[in-house]
C-alpha atoms as a PDB file:
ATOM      1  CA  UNK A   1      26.480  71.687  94.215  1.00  0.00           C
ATOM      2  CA  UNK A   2      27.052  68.977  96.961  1.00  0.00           C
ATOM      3  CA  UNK A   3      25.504  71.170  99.837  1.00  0.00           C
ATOM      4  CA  UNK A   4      28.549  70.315 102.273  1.00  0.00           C
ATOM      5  CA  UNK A   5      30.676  72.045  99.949  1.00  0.00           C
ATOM      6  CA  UNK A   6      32.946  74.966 101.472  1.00  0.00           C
ATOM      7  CA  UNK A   7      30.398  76.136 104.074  1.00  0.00           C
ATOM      8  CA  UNK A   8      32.059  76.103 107.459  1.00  0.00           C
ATOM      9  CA  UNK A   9      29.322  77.706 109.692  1.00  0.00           C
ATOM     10  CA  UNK A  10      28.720  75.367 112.447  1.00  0.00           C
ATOM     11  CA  UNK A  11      26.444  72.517 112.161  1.00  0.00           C
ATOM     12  CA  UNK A  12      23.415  71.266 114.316  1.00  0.00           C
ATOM     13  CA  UNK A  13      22.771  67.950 113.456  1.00  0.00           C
ATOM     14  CA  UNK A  14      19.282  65.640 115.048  1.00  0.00           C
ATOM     15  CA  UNK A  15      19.727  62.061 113.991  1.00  0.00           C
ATOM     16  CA  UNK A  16      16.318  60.313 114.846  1.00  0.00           C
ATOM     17  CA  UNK A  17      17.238  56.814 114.469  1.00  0.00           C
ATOM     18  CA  UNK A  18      14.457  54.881 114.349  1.00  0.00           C
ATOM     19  CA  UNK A  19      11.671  57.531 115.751  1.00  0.00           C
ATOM     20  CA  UNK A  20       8.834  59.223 114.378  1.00  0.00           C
ATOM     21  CA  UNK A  21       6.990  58.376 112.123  1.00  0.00           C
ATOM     22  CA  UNK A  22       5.223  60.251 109.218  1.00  0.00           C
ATOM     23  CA  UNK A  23       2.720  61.899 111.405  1.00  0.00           C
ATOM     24  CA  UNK A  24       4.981  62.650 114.541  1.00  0.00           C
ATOM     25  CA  UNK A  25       7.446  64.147 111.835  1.00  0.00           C
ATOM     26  CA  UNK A  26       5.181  66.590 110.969  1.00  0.00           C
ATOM     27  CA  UNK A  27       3.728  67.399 114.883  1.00  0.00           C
ATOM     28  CA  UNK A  28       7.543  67.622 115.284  1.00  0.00           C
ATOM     29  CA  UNK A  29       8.374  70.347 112.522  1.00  0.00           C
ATOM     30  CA  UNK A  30       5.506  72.172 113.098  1.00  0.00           C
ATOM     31  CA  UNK A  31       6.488  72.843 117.246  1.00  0.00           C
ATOM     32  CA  UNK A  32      10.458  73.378 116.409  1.00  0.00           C
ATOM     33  CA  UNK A  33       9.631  75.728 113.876  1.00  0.00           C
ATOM     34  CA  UNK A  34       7.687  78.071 116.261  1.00  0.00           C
ATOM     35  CA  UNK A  35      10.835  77.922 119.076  1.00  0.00           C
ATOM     36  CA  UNK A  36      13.605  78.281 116.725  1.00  0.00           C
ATOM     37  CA  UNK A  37      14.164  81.073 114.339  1.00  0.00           C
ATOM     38  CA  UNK A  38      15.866  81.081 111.100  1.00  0.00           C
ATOM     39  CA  UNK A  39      19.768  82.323 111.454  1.00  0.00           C
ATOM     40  CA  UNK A  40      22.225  82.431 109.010  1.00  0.00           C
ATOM     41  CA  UNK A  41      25.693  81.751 111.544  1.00  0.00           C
ATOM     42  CA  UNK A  42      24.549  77.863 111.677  1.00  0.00           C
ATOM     43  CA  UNK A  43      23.384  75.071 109.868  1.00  0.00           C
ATOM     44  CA  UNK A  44      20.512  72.861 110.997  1.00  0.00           C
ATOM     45  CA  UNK A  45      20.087  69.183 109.795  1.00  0.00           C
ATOM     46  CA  UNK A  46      17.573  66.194 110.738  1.00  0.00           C
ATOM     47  CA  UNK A  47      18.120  62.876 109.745  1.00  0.00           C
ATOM     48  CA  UNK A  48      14.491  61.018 109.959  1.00  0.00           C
ATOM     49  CA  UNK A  49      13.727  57.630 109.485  1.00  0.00           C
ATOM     50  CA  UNK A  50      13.690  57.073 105.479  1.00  0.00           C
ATOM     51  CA  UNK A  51       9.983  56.301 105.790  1.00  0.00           C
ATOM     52  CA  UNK A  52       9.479  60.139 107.338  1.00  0.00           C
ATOM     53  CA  UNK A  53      11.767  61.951 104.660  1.00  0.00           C
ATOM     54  CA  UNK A  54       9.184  63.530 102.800  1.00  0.00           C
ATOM     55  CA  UNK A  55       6.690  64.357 105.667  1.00  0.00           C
ATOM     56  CA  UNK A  56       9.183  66.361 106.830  1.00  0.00           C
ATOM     57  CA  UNK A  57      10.507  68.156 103.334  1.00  0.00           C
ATOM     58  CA  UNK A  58       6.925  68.827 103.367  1.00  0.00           C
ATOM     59  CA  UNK A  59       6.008  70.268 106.657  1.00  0.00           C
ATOM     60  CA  UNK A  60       9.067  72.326 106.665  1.00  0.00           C
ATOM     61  CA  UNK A  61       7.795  73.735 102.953  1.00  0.00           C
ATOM     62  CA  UNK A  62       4.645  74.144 104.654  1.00  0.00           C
ATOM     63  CA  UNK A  63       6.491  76.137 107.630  1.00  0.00           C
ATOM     64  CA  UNK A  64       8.431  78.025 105.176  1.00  0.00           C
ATOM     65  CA  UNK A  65      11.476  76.924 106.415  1.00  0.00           C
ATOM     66  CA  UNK A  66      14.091  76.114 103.884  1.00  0.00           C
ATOM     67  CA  UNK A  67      16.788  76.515 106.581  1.00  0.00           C
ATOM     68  CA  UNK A  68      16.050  73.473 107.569  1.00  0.00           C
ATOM     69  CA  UNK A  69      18.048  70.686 106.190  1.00  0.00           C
ATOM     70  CA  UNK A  70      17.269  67.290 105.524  1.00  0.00           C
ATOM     71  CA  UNK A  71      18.704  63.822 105.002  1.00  0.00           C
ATOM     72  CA  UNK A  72      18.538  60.226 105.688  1.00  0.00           C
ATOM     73  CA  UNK A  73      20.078  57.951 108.148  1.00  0.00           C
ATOM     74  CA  UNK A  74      21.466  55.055 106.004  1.00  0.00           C
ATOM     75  CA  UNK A  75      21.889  54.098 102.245  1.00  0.00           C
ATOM     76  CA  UNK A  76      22.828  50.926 100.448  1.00  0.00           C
ATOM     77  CA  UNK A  77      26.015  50.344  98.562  1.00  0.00           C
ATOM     78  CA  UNK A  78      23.910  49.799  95.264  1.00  0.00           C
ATOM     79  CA  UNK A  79      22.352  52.476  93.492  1.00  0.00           C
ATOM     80  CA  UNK A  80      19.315  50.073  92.810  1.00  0.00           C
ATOM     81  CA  UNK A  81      18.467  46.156  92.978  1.00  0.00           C
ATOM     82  CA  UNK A  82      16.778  43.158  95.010  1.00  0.00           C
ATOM     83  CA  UNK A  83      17.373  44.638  98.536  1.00  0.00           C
ATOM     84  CA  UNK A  84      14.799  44.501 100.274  1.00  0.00           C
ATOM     85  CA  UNK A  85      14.541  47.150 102.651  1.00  0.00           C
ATOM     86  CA  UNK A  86      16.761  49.179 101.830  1.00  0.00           C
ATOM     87  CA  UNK A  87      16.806  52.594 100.066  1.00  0.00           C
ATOM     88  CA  UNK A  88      19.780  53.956  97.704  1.00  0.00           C
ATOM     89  CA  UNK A  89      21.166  57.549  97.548  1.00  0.00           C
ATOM     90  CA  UNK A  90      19.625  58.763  94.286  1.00  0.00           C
ATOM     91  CA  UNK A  91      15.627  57.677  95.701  1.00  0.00           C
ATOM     92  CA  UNK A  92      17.047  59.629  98.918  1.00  0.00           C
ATOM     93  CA  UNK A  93      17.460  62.434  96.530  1.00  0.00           C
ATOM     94  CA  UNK A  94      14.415  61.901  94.867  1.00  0.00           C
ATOM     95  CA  UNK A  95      12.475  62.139  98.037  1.00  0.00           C
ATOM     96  CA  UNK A  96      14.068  65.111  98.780  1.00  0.00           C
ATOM     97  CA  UNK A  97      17.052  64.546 101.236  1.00  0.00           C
ATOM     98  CA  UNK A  98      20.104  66.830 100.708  1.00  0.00           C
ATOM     99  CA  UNK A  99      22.458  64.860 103.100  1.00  0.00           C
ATOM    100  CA  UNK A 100      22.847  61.447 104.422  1.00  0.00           C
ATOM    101  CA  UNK A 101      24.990  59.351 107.014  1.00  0.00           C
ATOM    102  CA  UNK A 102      27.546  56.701 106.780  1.00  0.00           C
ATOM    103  CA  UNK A 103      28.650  54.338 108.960  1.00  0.00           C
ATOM    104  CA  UNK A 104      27.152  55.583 112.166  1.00  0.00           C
ATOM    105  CA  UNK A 105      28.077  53.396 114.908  1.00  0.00           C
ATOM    106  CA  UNK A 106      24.595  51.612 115.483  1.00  0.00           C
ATOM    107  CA  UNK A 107      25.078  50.570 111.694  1.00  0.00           C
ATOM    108  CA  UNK A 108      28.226  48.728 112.050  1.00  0.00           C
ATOM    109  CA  UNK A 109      27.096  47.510 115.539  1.00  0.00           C
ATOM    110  CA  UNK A 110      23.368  45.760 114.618  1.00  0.00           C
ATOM    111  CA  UNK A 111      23.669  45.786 110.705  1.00  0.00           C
ATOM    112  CA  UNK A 112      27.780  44.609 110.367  1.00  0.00           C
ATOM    113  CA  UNK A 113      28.488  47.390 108.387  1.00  0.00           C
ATOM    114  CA  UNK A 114      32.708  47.591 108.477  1.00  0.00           C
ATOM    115  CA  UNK A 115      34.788  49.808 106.860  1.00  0.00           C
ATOM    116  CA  UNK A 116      34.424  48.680 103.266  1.00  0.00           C
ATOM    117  CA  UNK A 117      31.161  49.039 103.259  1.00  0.00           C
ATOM    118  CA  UNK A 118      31.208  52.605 104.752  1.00  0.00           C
ATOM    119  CA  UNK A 119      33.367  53.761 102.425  1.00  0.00           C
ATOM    120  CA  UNK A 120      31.562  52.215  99.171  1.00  0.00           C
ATOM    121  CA  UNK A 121      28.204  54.211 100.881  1.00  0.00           C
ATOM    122  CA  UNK A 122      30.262  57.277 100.967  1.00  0.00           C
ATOM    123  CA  UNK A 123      31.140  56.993  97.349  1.00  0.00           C
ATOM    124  CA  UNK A 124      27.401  56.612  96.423  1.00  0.00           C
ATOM    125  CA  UNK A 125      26.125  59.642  98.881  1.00  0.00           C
ATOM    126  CA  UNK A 126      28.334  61.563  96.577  1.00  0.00           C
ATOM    127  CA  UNK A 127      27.651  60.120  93.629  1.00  0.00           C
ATOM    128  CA  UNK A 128      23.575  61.331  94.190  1.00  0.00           C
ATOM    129  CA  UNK A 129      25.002  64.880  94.692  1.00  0.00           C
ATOM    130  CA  UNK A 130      23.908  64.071  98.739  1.00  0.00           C
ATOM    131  CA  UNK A 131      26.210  65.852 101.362  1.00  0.00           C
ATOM    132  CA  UNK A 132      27.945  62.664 103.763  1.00  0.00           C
ATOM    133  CA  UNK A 133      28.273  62.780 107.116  1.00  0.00           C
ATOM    134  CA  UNK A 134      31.143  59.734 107.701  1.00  0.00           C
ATOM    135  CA  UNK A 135      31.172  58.843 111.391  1.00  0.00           C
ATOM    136  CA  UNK A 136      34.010  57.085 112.920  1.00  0.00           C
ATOM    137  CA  UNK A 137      34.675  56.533 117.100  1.00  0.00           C
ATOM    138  CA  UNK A 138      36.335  54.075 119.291  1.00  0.00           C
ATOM    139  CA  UNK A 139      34.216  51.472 121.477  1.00  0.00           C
ATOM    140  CA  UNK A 140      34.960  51.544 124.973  1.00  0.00           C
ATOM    141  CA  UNK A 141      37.162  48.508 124.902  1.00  0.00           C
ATOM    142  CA  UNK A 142      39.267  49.786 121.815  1.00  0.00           C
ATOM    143  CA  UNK A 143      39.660  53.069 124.242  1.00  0.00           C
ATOM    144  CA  UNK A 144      40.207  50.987 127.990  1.00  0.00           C
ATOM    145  CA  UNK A 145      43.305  49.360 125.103  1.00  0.00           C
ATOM    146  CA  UNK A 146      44.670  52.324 123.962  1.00  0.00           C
ATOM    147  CA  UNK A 147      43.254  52.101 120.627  1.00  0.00           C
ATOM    148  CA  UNK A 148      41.865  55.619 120.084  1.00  0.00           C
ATOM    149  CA  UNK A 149      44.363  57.495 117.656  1.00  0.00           C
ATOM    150  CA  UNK A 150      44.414  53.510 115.475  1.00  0.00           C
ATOM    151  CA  UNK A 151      40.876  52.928 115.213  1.00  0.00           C
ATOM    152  CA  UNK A 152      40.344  57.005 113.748  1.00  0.00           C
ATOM    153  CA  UNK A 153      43.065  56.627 111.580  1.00  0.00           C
ATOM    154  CA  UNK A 154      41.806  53.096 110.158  1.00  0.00           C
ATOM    155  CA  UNK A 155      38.499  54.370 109.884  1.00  0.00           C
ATOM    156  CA  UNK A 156      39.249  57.784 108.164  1.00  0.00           C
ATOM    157  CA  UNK A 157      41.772  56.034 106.079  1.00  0.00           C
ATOM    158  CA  UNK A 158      39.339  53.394 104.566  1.00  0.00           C
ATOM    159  CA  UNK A 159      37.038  56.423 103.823  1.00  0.00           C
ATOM    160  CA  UNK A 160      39.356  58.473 101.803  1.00  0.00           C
ATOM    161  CA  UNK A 161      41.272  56.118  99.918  1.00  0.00           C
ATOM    162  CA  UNK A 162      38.107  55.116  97.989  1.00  0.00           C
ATOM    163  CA  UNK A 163      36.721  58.753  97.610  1.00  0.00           C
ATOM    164  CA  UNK A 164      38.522  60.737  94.457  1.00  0.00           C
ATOM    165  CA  UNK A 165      40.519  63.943  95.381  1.00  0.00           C
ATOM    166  CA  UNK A 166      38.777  66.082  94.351  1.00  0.00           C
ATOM    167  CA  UNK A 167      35.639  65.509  96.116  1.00  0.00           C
ATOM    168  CA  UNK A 168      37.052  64.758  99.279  1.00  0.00           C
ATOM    169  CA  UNK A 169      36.498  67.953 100.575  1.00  0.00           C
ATOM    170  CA  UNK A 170      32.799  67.807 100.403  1.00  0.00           C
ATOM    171  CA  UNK A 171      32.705  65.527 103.387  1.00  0.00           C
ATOM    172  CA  UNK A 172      31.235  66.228 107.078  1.00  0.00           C
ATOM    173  CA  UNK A 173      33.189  63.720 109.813  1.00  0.00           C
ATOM    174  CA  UNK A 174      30.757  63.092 112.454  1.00  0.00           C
ATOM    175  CA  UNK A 175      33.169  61.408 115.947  1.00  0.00           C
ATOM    176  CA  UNK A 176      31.223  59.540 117.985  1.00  0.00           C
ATOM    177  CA  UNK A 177      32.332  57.938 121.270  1.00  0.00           C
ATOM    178  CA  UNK A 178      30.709  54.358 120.908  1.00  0.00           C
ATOM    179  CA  UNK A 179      30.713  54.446 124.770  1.00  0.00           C
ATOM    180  CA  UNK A 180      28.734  57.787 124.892  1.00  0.00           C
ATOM    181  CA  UNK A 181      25.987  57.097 122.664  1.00  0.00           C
ATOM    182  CA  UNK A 182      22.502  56.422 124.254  1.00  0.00           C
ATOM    183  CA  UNK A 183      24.302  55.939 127.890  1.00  0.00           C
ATOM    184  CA  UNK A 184      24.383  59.142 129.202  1.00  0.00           C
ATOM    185  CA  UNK A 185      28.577  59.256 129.497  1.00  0.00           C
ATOM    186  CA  UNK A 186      29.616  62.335 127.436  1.00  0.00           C
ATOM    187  CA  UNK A 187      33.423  62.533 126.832  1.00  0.00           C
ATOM    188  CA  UNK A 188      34.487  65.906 128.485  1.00  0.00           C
ATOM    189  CA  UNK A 189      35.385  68.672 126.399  1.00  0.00           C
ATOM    190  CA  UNK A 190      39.327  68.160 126.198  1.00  0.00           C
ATOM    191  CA  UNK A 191      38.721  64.513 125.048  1.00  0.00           C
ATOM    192  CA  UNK A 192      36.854  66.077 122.364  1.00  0.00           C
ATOM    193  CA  UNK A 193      39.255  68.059 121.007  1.00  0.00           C
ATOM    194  CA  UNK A 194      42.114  65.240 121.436  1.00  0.00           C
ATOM    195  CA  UNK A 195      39.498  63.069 119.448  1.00  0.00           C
ATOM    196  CA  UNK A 196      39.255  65.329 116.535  1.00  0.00           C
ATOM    197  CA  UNK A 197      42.753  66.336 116.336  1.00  0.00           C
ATOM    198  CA  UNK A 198      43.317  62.920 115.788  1.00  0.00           C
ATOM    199  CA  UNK A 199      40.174  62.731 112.812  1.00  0.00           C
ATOM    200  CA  UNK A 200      41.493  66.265 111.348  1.00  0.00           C
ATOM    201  CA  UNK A 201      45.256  64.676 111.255  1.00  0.00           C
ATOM    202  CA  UNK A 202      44.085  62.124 109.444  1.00  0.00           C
ATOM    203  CA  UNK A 203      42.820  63.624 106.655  1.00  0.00           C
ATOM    204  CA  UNK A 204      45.599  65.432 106.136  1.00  0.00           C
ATOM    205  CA  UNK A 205      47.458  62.115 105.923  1.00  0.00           C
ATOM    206  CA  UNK A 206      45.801  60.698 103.144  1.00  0.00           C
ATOM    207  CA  UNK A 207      44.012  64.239 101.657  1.00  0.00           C
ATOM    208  CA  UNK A 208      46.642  66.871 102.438  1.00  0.00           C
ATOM    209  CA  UNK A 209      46.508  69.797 104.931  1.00  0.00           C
ATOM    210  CA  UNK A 210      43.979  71.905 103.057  1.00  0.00           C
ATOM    211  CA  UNK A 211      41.449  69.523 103.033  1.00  0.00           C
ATOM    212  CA  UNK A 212      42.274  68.763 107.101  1.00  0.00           C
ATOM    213  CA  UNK A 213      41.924  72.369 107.422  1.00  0.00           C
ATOM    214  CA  UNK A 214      38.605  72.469 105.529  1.00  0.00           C
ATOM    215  CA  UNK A 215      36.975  69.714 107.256  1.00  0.00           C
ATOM    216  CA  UNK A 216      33.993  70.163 109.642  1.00  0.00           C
ATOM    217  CA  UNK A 217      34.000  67.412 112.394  1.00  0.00           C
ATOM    218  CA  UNK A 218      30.609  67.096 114.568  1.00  0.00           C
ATOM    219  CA  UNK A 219      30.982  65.613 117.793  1.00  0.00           C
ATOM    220  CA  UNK A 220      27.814  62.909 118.817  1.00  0.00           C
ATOM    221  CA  UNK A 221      27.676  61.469 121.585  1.00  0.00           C
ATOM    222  CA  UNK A 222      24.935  62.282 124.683  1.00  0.00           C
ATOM    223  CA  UNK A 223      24.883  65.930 123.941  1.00  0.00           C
ATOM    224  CA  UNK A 224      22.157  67.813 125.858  1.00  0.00           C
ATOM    225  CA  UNK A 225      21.086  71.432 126.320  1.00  0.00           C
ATOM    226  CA  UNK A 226      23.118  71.420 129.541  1.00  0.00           C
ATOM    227  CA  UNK A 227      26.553  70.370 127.818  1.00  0.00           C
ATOM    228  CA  UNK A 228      26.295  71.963 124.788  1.00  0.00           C
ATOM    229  CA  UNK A 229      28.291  74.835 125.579  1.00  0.00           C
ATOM    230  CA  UNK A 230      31.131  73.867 126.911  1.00  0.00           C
ATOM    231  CA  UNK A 231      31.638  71.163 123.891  1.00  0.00           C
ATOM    232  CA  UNK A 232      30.797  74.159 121.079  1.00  0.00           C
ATOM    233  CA  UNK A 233      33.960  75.898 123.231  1.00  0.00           C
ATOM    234  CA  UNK A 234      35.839  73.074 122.713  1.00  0.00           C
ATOM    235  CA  UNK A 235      38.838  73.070 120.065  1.00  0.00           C
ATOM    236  CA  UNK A 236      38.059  71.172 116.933  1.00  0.00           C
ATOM    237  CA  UNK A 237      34.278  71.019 117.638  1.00  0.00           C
ATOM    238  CA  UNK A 238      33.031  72.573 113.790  1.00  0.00           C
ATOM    239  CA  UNK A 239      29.005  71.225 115.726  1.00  0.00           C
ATOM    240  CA  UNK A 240      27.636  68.145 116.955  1.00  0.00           C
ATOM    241  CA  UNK A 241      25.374  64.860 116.230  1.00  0.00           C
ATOM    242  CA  UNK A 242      22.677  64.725 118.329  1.00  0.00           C
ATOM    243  CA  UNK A 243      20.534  61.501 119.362  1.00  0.00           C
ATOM    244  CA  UNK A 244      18.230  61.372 121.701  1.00  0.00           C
ATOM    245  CA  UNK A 245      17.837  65.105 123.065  1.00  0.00           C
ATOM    246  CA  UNK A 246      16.955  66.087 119.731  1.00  0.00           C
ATOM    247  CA  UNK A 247      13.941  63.699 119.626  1.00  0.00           C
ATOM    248  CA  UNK A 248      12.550  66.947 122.024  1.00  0.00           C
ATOM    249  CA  UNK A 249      11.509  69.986 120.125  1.00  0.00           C
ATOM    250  CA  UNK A 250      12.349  72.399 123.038  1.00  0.00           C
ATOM    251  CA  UNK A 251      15.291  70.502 123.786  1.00  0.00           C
ATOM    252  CA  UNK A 252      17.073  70.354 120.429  1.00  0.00           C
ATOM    253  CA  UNK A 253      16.027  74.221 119.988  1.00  0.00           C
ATOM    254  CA  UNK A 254      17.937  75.148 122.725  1.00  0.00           C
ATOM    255  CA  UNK A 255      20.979  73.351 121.656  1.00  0.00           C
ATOM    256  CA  UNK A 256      20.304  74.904 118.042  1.00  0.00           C
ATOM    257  CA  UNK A 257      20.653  78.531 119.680  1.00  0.00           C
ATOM    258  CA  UNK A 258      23.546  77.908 121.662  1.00  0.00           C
ATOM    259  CA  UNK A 259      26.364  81.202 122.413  1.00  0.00           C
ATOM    260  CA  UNK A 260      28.385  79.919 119.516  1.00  0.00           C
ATOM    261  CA  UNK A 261      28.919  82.692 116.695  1.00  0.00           C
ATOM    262  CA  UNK A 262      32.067  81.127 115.561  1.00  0.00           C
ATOM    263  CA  UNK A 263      32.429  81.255 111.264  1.00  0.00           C
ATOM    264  CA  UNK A 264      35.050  78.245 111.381  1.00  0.00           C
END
């Protein structure tokens, strides 16, 4: 079973980007895994660079951690080919990866992904039995304009029309506040919650009100021990995204043990 199926415990989530390699991956699982103990309210997922997927599947076998989730970052919109570079869903799955992104903002910033493209990725993440994590946000201009409820909507939208019914309930919704990401800005609690409102009514648009109700949205965007919190407390928030602070083995383990107990 997809393993973002029906499982609504709140979700930790360290997206890498393009850090650590095979070596530092293991240094890395090795240090987390002696600050942060198993615990079955929460979910805890890294996304590695593609080239550190296995190094980590195998130091956390090595830690005896299975609690530890893993995907990757990116996958093309083929399931195989002459792409060079790139890696599909089913060798994600091969190489051990349970989950993977889709459209994070840095790929349709520096690699043009739009939403097409995003949605046909989504369609093969499920297609390898992977778990999706679809993340949509606003740039700053499209919020200075007003844009924020269109741009979710579009974005959510393109997803869903392209993934069948039935399995559109297995995906995560990551929101990430282009303008928050990497800069240190982190949108305050209440613009959280307005900003997955807006993702949650959405779904229920196109997918119906079960499936809304059902989803878990992760908030990304400059989340750090010290805000964690107070965005965990915020309405809507089913976990977060992190960047940067979870690149820090204390850091990310503190945000991993956080006061929240909620079973959404």
């Amino acid at each position: 079973m997809n393993p973002g199926t029906f499982d609504r415990r709140p979700v930790f989530a360290a997206n890498w980007k393009m850090h650590k390699g095979p070596m530092a991956t293991r240094e890395y699982v090795r240090a987390f895994a002696g600050l942060y103990e198993p615990r079955s309210d929460r979910r805890v997922l890294f996304f590695p660079p593609s080239i550190s997927v296995e190094a980590f599947r195998e130091a956390a076998a090595a830690a005896a951690r299975p609690d530890l989730e893993l995907g990757t970052q990116d996958v093309h919109t083929a399931t195989e080919g002459a792409h060079t570079g790139a890696i599909s869903a089913p060798m994600a799955a091969e190489a051990g990866a349970s989950w993977s992104l889709a459209g994070h903002s840095e790929r349709r910033r520096e690699f043009g992904d739009d939403d097409a493209t995003v949605a046909a990725k989504t369609v093969r993440i499920l297609e390898a039995d992977l778990a999706p994590v679809v993340c949509v946000g606003e740039t700053l201009e499209e919020r200075d304009a007003d844009n924020l409820r269109a741009v979710l909507e579009r974005q959510v939208a393109a997803v869903l029309a392209e993934v069948a019914a039935a399995r559109r309930v297995e995906l995560t919704w990551a929101y990430e506040p282009v303008w928050a990401i990497g800069t240190g800005r982190t949108a305050a609690a209440s613009d959280a919650s307005e900003a997955h409102a807006i993702v949650r009514e959405a779904i229920a648009a196109t997918a119906g009100g079960d499936v809304a109700a059902r989803a878990v949205i992760l908030y990304g965007g400059s989340v750090k021990p010290r805000n964690i919190d107070e965005l965990m407390a915020a309405t809507g928030v089913d976990g977060v995204l992190v960047g940067g602070a979870s690149l820090d083995p204390p850091d990310f383990a503190a945000i991993c043990a956080c006061g929240t107990s909620r079973q959404r």
